[in-house]
C-alpha atoms as a PDB file:
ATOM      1  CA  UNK A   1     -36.350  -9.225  21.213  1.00  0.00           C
ATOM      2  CA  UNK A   2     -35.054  -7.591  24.315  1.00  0.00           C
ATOM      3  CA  UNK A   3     -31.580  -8.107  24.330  1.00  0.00           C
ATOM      4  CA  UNK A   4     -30.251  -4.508  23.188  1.00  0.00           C
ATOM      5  CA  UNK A   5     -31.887  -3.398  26.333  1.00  0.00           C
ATOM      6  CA  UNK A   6     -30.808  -6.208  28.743  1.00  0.00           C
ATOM      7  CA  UNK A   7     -27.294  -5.213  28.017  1.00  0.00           C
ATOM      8  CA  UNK A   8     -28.014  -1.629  28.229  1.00  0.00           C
ATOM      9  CA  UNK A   9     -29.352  -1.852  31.687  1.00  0.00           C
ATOM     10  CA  UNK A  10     -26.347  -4.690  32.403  1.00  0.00           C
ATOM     11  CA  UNK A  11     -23.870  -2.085  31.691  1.00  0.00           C
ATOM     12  CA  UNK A  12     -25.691   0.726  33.694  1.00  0.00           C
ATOM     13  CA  UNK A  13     -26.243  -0.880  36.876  1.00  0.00           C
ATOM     14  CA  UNK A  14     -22.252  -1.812  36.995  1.00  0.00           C
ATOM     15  CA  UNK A  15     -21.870   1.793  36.317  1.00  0.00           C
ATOM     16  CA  UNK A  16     -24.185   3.062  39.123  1.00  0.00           C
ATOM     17  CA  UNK A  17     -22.957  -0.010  41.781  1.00  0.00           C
ATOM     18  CA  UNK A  18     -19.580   1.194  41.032  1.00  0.00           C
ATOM     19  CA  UNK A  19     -20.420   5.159  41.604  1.00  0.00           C
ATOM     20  CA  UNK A  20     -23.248   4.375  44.643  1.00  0.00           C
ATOM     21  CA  UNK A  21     -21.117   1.615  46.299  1.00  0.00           C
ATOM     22  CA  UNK A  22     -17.341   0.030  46.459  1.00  0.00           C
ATOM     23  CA  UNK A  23     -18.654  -2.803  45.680  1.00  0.00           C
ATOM     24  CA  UNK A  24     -15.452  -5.497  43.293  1.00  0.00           C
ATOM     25  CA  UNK A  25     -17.732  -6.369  40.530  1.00  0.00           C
ATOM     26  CA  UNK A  26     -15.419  -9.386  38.914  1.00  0.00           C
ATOM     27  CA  UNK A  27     -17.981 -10.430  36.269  1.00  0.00           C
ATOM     28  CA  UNK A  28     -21.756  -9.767  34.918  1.00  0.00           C
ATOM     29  CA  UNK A  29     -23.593 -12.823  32.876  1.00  0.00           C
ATOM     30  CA  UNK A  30     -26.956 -12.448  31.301  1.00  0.00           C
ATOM     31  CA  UNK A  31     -29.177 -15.247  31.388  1.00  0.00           C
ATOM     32  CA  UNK A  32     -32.712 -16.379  30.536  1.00  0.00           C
ATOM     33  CA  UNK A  33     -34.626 -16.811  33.409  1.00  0.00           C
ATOM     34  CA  UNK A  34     -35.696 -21.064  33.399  1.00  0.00           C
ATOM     35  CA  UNK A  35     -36.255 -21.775  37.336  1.00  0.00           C
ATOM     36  CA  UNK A  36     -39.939 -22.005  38.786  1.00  0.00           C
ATOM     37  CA  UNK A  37     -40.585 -19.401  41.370  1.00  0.00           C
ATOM     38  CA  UNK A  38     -38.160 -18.603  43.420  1.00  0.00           C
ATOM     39  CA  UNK A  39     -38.367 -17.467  47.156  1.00  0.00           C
ATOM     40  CA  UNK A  40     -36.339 -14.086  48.175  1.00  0.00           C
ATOM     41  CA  UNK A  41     -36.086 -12.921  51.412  1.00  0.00           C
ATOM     42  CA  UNK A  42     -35.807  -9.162  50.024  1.00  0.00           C
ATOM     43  CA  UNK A  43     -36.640  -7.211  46.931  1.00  0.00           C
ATOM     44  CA  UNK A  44     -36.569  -3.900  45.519  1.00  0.00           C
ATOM     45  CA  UNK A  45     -39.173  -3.617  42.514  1.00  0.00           C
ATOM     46  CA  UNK A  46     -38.962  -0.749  40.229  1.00  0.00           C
ATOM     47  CA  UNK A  47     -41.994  -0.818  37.818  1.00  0.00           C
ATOM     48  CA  UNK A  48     -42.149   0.447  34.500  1.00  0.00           C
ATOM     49  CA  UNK A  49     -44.414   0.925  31.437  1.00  0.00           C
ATOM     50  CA  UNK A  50     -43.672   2.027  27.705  1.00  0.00           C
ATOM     51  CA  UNK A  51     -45.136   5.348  26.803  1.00  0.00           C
ATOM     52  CA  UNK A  52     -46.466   4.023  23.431  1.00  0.00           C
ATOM     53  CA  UNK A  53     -46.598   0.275  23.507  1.00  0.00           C
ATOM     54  CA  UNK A  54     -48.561  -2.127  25.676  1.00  0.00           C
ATOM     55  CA  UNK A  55     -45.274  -3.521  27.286  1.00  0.00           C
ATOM     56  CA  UNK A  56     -44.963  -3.260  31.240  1.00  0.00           C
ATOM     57  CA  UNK A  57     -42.143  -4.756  33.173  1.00  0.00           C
ATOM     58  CA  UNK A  58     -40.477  -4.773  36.376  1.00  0.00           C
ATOM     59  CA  UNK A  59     -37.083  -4.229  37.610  1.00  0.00           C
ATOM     60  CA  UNK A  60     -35.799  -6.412  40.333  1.00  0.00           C
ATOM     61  CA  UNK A  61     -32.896  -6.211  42.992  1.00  0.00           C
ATOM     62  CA  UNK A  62     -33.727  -9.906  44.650  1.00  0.00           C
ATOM     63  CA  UNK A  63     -31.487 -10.818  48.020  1.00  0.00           C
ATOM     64  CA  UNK A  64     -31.694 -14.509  49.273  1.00  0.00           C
ATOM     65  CA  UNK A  65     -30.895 -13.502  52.548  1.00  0.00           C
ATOM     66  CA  UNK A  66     -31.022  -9.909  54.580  1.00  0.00           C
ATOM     67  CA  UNK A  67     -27.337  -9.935  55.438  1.00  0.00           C
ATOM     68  CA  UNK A  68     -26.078  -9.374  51.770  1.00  0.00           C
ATOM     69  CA  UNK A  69     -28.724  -6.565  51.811  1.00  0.00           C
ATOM     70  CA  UNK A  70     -27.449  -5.034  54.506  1.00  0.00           C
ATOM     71  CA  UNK A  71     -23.498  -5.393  53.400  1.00  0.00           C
ATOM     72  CA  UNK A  72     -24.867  -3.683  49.679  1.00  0.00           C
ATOM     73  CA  UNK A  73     -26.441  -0.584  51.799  1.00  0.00           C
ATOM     74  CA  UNK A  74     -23.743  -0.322  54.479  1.00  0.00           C
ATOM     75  CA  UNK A  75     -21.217   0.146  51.389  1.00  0.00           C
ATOM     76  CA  UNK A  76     -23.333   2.535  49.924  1.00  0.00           C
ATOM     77  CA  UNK A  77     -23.547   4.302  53.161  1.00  0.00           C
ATOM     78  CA  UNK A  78     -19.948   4.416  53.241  1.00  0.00           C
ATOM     79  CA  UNK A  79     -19.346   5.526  49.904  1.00  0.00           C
ATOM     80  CA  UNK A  80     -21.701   8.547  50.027  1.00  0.00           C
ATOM     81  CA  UNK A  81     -21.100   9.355  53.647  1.00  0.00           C
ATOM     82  CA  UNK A  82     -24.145   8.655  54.958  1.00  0.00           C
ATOM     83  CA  UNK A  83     -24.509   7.259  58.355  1.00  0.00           C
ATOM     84  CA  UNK A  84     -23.944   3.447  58.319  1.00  0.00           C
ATOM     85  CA  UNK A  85     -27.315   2.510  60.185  1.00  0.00           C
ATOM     86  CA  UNK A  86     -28.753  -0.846  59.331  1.00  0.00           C
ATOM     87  CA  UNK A  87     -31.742   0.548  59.980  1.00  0.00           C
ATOM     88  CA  UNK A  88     -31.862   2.732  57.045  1.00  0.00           C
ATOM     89  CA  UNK A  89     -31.141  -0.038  54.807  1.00  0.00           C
ATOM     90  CA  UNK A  90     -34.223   0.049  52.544  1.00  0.00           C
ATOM     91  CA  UNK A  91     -33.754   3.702  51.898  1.00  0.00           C
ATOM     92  CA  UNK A  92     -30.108   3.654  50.752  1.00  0.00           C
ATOM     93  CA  UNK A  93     -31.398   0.295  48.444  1.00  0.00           C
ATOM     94  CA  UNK A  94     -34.497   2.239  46.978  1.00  0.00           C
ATOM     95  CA  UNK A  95     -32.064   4.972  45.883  1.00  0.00           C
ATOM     96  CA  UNK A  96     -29.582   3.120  44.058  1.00  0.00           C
ATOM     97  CA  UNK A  97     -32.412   1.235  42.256  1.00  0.00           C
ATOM     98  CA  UNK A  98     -34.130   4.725  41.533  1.00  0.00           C
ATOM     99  CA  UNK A  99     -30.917   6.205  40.292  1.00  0.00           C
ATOM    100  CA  UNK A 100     -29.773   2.820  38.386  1.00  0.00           C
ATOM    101  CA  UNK A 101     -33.424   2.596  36.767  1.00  0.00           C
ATOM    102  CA  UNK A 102     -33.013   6.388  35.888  1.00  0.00           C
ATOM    103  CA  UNK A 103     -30.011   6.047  34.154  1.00  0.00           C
ATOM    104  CA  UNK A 104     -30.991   2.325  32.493  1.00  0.00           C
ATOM    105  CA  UNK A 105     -34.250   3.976  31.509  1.00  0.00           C
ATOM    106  CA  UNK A 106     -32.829   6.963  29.710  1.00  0.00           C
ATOM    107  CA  UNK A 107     -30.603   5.121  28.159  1.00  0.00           C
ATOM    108  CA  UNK A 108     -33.340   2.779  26.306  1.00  0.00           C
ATOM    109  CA  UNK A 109     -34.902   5.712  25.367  1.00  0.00           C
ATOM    110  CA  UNK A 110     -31.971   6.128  23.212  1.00  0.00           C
ATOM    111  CA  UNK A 111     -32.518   3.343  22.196  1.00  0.00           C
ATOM    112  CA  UNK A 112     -35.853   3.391  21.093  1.00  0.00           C
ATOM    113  CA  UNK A 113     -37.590   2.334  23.981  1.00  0.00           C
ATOM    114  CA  UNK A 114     -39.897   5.078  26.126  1.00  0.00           C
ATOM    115  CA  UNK A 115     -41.190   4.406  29.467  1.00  0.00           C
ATOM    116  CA  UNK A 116     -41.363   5.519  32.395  1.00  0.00           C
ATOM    117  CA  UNK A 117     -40.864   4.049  35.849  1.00  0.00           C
ATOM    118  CA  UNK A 118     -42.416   4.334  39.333  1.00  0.00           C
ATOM    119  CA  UNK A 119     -40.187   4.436  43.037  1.00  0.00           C
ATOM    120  CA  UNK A 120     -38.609   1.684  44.339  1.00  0.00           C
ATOM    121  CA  UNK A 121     -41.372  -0.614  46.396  1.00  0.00           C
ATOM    122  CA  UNK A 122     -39.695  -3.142  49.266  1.00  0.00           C
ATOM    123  CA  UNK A 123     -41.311  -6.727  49.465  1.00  0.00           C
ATOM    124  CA  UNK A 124     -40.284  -8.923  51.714  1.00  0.00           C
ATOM    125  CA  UNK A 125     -40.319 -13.162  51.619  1.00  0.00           C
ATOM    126  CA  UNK A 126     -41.850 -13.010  47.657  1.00  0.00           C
ATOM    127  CA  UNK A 127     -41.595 -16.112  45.443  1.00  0.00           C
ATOM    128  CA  UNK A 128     -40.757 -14.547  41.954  1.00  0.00           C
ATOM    129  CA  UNK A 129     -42.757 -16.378  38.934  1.00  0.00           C
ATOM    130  CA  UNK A 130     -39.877 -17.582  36.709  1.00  0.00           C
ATOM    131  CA  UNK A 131     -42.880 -18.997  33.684  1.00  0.00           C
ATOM    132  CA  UNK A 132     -45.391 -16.897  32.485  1.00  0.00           C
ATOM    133  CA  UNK A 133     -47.426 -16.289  29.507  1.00  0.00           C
ATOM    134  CA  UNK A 134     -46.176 -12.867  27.544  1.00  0.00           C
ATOM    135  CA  UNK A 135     -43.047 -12.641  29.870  1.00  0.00           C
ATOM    136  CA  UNK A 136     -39.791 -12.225  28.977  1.00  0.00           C
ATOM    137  CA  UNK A 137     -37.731 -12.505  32.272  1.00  0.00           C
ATOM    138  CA  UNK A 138     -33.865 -12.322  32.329  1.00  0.00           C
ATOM    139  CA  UNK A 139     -31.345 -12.877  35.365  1.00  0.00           C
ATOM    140  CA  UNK A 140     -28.190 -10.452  35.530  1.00  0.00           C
ATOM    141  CA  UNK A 141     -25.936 -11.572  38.314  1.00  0.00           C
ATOM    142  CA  UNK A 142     -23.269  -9.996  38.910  1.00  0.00           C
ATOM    143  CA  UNK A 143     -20.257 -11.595  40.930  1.00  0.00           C
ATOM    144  CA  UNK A 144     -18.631 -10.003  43.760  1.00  0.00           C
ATOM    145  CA  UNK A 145     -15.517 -10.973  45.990  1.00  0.00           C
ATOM    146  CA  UNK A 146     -17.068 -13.771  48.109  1.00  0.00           C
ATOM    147  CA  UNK A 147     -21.134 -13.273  47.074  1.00  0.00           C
ATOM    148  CA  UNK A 148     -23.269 -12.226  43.994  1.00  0.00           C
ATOM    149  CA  UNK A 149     -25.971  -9.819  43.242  1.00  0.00           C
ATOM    150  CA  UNK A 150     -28.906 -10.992  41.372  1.00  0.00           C
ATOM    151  CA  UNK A 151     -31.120  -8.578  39.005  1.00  0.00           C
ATOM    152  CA  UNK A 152     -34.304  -9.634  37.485  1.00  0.00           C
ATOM    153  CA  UNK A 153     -35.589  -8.003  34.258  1.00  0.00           C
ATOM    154  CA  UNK A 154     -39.060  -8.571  33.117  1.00  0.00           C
ATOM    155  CA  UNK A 155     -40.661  -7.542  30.375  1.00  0.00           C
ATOM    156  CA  UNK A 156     -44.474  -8.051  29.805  1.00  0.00           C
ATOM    157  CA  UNK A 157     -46.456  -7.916  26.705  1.00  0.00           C
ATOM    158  CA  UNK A 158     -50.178  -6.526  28.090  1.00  0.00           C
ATOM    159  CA  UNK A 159     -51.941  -8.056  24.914  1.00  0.00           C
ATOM    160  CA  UNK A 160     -51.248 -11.634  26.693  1.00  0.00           C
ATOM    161  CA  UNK A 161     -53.854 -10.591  29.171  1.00  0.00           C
ATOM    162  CA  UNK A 162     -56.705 -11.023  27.064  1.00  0.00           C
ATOM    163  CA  UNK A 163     -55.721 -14.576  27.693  1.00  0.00           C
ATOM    164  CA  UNK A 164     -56.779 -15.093  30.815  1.00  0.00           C
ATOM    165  CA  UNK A 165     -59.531 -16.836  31.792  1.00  0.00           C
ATOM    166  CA  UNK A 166     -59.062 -19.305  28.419  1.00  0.00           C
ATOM    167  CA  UNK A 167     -59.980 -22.718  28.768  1.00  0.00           C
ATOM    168  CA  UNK A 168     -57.174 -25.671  28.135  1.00  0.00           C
ATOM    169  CA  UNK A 169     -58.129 -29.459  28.630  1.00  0.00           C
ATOM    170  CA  UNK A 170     -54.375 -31.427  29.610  1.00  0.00           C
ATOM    171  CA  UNK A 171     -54.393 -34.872  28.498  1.00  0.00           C
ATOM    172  CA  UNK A 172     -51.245 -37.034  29.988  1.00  0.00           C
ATOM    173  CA  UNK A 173     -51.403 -40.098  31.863  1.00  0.00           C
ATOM    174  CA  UNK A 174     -48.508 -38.978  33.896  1.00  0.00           C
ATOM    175  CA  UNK A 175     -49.800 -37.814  37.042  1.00  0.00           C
ATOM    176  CA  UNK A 176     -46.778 -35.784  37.658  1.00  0.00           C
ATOM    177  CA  UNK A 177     -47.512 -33.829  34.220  1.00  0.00           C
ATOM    178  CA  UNK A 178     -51.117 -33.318  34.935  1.00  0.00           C
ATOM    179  CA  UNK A 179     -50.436 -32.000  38.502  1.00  0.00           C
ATOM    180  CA  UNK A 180     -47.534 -29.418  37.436  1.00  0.00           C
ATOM    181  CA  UNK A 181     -49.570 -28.026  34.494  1.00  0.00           C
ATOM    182  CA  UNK A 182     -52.657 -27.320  36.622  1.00  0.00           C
ATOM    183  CA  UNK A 183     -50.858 -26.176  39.281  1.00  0.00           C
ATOM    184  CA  UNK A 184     -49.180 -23.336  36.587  1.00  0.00           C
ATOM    185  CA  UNK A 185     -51.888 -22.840  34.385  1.00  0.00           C
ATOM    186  CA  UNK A 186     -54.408 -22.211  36.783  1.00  0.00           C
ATOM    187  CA  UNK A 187     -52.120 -19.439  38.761  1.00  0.00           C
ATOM    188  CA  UNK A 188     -51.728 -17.651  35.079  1.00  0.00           C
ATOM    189  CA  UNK A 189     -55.422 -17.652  35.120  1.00  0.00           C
ATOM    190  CA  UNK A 190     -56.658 -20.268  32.641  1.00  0.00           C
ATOM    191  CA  UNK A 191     -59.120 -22.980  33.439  1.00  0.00           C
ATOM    192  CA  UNK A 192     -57.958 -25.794  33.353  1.00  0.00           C
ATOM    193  CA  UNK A 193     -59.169 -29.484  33.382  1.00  0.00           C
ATOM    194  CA  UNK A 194     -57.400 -32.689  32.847  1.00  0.00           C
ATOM    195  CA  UNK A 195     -58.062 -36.048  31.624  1.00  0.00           C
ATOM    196  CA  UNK A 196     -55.701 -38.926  31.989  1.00  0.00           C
ATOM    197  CA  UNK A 197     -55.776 -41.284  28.532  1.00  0.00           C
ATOM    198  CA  UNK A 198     -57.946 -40.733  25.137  1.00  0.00           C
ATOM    199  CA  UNK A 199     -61.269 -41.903  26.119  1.00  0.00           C
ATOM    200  CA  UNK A 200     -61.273 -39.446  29.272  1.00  0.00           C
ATOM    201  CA  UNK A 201     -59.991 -36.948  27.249  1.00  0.00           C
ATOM    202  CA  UNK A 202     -62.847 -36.959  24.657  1.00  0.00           C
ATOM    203  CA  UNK A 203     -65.865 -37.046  26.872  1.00  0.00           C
ATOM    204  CA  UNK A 204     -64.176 -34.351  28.938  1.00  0.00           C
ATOM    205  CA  UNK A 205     -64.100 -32.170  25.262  1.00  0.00           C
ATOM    206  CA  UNK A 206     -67.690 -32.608  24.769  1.00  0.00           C
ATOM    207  CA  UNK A 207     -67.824 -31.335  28.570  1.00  0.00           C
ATOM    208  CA  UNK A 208     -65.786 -28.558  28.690  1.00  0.00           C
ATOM    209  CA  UNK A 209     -65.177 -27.198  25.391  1.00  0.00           C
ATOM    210  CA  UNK A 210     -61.707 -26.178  25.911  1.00  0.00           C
ATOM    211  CA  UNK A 211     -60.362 -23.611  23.999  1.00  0.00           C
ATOM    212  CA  UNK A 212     -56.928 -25.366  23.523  1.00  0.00           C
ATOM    213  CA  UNK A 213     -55.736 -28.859  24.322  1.00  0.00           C
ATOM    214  CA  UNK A 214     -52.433 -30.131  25.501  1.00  0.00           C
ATOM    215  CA  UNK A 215     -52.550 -33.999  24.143  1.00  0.00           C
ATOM    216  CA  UNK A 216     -49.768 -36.970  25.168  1.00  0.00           C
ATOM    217  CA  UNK A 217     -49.857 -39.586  22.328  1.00  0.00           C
ATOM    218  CA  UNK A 218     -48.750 -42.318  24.280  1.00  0.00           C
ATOM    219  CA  UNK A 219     -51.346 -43.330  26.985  1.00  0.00           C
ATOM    220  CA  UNK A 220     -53.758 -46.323  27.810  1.00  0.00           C
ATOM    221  CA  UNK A 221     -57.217 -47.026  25.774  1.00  0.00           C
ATOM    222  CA  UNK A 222     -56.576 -44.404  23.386  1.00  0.00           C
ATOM    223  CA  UNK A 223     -53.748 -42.931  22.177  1.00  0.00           C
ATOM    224  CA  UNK A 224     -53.297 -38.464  21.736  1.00  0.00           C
ATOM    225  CA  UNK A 225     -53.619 -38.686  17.652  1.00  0.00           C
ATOM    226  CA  UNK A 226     -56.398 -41.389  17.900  1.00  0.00           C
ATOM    227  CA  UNK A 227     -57.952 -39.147  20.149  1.00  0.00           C
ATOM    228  CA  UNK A 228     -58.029 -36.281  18.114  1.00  0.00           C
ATOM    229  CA  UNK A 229     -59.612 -37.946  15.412  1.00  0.00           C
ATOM    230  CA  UNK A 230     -62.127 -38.407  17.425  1.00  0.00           C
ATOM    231  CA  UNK A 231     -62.287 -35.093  18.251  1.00  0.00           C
ATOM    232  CA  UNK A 232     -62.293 -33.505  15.271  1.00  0.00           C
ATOM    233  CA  UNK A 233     -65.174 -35.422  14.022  1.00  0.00           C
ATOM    234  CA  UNK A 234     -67.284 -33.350  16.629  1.00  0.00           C
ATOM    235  CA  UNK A 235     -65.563 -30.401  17.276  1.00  0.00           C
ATOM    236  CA  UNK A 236     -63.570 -29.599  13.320  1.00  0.00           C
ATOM    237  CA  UNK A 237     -62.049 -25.936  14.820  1.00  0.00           C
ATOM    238  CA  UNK A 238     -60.219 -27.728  18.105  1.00  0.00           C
ATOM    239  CA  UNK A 239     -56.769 -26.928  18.160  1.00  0.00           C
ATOM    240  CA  UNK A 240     -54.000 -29.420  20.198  1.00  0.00           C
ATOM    241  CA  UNK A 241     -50.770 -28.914  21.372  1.00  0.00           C
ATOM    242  CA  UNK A 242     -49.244 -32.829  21.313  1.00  0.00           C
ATOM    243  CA  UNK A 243     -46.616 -33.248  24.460  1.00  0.00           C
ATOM    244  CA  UNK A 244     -45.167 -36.932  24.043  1.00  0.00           C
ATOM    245  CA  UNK A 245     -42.070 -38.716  24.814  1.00  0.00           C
ATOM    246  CA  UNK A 246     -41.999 -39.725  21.319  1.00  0.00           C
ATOM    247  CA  UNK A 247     -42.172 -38.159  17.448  1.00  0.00           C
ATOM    248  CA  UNK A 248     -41.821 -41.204  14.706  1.00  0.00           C
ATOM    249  CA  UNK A 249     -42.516 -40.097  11.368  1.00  0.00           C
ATOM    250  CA  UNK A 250     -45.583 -41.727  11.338  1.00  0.00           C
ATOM    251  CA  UNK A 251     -47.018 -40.033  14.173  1.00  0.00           C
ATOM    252  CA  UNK A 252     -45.007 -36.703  12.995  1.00  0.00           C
ATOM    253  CA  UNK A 253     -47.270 -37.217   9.030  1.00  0.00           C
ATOM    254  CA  UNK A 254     -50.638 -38.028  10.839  1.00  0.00           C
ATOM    255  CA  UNK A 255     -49.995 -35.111  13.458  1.00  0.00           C
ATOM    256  CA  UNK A 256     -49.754 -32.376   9.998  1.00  0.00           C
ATOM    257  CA  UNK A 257     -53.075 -33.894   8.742  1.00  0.00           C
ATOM    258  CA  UNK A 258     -54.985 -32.659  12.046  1.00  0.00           C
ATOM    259  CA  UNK A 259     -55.226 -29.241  13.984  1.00  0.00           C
ATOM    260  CA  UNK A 260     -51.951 -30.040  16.034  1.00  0.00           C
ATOM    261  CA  UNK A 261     -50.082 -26.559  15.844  1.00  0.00           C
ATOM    262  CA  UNK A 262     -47.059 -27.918  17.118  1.00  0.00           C
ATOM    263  CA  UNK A 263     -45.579 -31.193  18.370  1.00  0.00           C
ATOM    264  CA  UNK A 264     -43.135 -30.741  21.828  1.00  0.00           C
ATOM    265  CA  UNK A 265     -40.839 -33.656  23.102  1.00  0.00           C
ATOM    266  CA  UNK A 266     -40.583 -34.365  26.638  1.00  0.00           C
ATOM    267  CA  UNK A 267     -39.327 -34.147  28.933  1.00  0.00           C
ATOM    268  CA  UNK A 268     -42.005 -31.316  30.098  1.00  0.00           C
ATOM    269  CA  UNK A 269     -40.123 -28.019  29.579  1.00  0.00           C
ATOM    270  CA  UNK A 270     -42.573 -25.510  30.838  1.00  0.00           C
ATOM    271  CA  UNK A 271     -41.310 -22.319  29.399  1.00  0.00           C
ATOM    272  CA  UNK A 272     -41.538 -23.643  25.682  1.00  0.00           C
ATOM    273  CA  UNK A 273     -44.139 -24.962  26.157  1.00  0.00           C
ATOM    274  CA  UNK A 274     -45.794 -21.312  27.572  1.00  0.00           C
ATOM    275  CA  UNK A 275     -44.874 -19.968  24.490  1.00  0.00           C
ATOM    276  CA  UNK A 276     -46.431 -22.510  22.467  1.00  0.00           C
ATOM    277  CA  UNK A 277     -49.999 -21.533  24.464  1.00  0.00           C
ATOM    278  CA  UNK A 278     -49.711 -18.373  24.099  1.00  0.00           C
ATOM    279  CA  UNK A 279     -48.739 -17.757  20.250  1.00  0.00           C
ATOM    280  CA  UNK A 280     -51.740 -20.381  19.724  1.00  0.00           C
ATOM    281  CA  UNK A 281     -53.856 -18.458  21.722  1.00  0.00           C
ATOM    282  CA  UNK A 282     -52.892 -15.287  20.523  1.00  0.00           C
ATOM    283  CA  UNK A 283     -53.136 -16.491  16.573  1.00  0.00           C
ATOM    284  CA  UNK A 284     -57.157 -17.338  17.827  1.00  0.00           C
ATOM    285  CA  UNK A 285     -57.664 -13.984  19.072  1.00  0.00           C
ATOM    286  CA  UNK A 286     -56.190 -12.196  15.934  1.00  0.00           C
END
């Protein structure tokens, strides 16, 4: 959806590093961002918004350590002929990243894409979210003689926000499962409760009334698709999301005869299975 504009950018930051800096860029990769957070000793965020669309984003210049931060600014320093102070690190960082996003930005507006973008903000020791709900977030690294840079792009549809605060009931009698999809759903915003095996997970329905569920078929007492049966004999309009280790054909043909939207395989990949929540979500909205 993005990718026009991920290269675009990709193209103008080695342009800008290689007017701002002397920098040896040997490569650039684009990648899909697939890591949990991720802790950064430094970042420079440029913010932006589209002019006509409800899409918001961030641009992000992320350093692991302050050292590589200071060897970036010290060449652009040296390149302008400004004075090579450590000390005026952030300042010679902000400006490449406002002149970069400058150029990047005009340059999607070429491309179709209008926004504009606010100065570069400094945050130090930040975990960066790698899995959200309406988030499109892409890594450009770029590698240098002996190090790397690392850009984040991320772009964020603002119609996902009418999400929050949703109710989704987990069902898994892996402990492990239960405790890594709280942990994420609840920092999105959701509210979240879980249930370990079928029986749990129906008395916990009539409880909390979630507005999607997140079933495992194979689990003790009861299995996911019995479960829903159940379910659906009280509560026709629930909607599941089945997350199981298995898909026979069996299960696959009762699955299509109940209000399962879509069936994942494990092992738990958290990104797809964002974007399963939220186009289900997003389809009960609309």
């Amino acid at each position: 959806m993005y990718d026009k504009y991920l290269q675009s950018i990709a193209k103008d930051l080695e342009i800008v590093l290689g007017q701002m800096t002397s920098l040896n860029i040997h490569d650039t990769f684009i990648k899909k961002e697939q890591r949990p957070d991720c802790h950064f000793a430094l970042v420079y965020v440029v913010k932006f918004k589209h002019l006509h669309r409800n899409i918001k984003g961030t641009i992000n210049f992320a350093f692991s350590d302050e050292e590589c931060a200071n060897s970036v600014a010290m060449s652009v320093a040296n390149k302008s002929g400004a004075p090579e102070v450590v000390g005026y690190r952030d300042d010679y960082l902000s400006e490449f990243m406002n002149t970069a996003v400058g150029v990047a930005l005009t340059q999607w507006e070429e491309l179709g894409f209008s926004a504009s973008f606010e100065p570069t903000e400094v945050i130090r020791n930040i975990s960066l979210n790698g899995q959200n709900c309406g988030s499109d977030r892409t890594v450009i690294s770029m590698a240098l003689d002996v190090s790397s840079l690392f850009f984040e792009v991320v772009f964020i549809d603002e119609s996902f926000e009418a999400l929050i605060g949703k109710k989704i009931l987990v069902v898994d009698d892996s402990l492990m499962v239960r405790q890594i999809l709280i942990k994420k759903l609840t920092k999105i915003g959701f509210h979240v409760e879980i249930a370990s095996d079928g029986d749990e997970a129906i008395e916990k329905y009539r409880e909390f009334n979630p507005d999607l569920v997140i079933m495992d078929q194979l689990m003790p007492r009861l299995s996911g698709l019995d479960a829903i049966v159940e379910i659906e004999q009280f509560a026709p309009d629930a909607k599941f999301i089945m997350l199981s280790s298995t898909s026979r054909e069996d299960e696959l043909n009762t699955a299509s005869t109940l209000n399962v939207l879509t069936y994942l395989r494990k092992p738990l990949n958290v990104a797809a299975l964002f974007k399963e929540i939220a186009k289900a979500l997003m389809n009960m909205e609309n």
